[in-house]
Protein backbone atom coordinates (compact mmCIF):
# COMPACT_ATOMS: atom_id res chain seq x y z
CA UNK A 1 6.71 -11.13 9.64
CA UNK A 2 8.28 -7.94 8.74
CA UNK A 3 11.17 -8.15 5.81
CA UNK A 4 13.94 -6.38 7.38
CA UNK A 5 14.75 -5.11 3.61
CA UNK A 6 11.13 -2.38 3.61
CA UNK A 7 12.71 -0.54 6.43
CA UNK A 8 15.57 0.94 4.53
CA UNK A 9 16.70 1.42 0.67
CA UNK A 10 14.13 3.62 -0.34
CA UNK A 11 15.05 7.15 -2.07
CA UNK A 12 15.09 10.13 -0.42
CA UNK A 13 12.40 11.51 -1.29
CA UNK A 14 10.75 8.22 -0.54
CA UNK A 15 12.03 8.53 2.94
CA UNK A 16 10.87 12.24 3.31
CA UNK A 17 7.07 10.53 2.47
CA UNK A 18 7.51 7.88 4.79
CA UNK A 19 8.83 9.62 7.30
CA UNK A 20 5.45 11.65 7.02
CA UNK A 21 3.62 8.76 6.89
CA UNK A 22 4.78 7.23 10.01
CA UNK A 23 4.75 10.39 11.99
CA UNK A 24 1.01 11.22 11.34
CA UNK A 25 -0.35 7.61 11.04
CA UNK A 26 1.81 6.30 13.85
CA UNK A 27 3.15 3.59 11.49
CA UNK A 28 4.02 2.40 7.78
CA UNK A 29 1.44 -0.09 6.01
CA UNK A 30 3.00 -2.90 4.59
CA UNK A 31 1.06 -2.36 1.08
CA UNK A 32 2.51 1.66 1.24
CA UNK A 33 6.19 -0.37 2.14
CA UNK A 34 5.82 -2.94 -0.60
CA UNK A 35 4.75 -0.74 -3.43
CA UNK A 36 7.67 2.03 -2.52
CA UNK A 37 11.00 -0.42 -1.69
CA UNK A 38 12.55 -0.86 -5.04
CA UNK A 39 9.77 0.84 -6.89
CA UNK A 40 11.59 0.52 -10.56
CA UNK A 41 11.31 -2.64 -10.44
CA UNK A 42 7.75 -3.66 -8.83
CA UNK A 43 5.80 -0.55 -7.91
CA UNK A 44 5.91 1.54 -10.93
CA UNK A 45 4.64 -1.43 -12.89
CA UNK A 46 1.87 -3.26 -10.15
CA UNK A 47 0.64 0.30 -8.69
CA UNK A 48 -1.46 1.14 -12.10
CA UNK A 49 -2.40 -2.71 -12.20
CA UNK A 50 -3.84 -2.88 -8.93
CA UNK A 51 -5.89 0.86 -9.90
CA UNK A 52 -7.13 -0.75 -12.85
CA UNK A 53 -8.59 -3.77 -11.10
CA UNK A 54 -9.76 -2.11 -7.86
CA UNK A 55 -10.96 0.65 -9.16
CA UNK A 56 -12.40 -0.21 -12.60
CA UNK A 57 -14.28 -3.34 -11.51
CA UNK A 58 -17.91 -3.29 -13.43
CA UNK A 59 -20.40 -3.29 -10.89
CA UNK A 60 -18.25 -2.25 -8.33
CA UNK A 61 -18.21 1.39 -7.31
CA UNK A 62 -15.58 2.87 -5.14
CA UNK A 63 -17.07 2.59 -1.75
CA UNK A 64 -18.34 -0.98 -2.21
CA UNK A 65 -14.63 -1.58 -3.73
CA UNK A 66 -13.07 0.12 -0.37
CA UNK A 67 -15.79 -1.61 1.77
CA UNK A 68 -14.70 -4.95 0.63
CA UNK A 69 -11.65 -4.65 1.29
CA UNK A 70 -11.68 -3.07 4.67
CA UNK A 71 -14.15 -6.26 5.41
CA UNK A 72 -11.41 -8.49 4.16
CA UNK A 73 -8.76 -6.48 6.31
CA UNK A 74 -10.98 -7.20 9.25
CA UNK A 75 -11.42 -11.02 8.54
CA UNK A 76 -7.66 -11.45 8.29
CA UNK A 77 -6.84 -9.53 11.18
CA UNK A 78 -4.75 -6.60 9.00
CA UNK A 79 -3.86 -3.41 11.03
CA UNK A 80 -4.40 -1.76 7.40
């Protein structure tokens, strides 16, 4: 289910980016959605989070990191 509330309120510059988005992927990803709608108050704080973990996992280099998760994506059916 889609929240009604990631298809508008975003900034406008926000909505110049998404606009691009959507016209050269065809659609918006619901992470790109989430982490952009209200972005003062989740985004700007959870977007260096997430880096941190994903991308500063020991062990884990950046292609095993993205290979996991496009795995995972695959398992759960994601379109992203």
């Amino acid at each position: 289910m889609r929240l009604e509330a990631l298809e508008h309120g975003f900034r406008p510059l926000q909505t110049v980016q998404i606009r691009l988005i959507k016209r050269f992927a065809g659609y918006l990803p619901g992470p790109i959605a989430v982490m952009s709608y209200r972005r003062d108050l989740f985004g700007k704080y959870f977007a260096p989070i997430l880096q941190i973990a994903m991308r500063h996992a020991k062990g884990w280099r950046v292609g095993d990191v993205e290979l996991f998760a496009a795995f995972v994506s695959k398992q759960n059916q994601c379109a992203y």
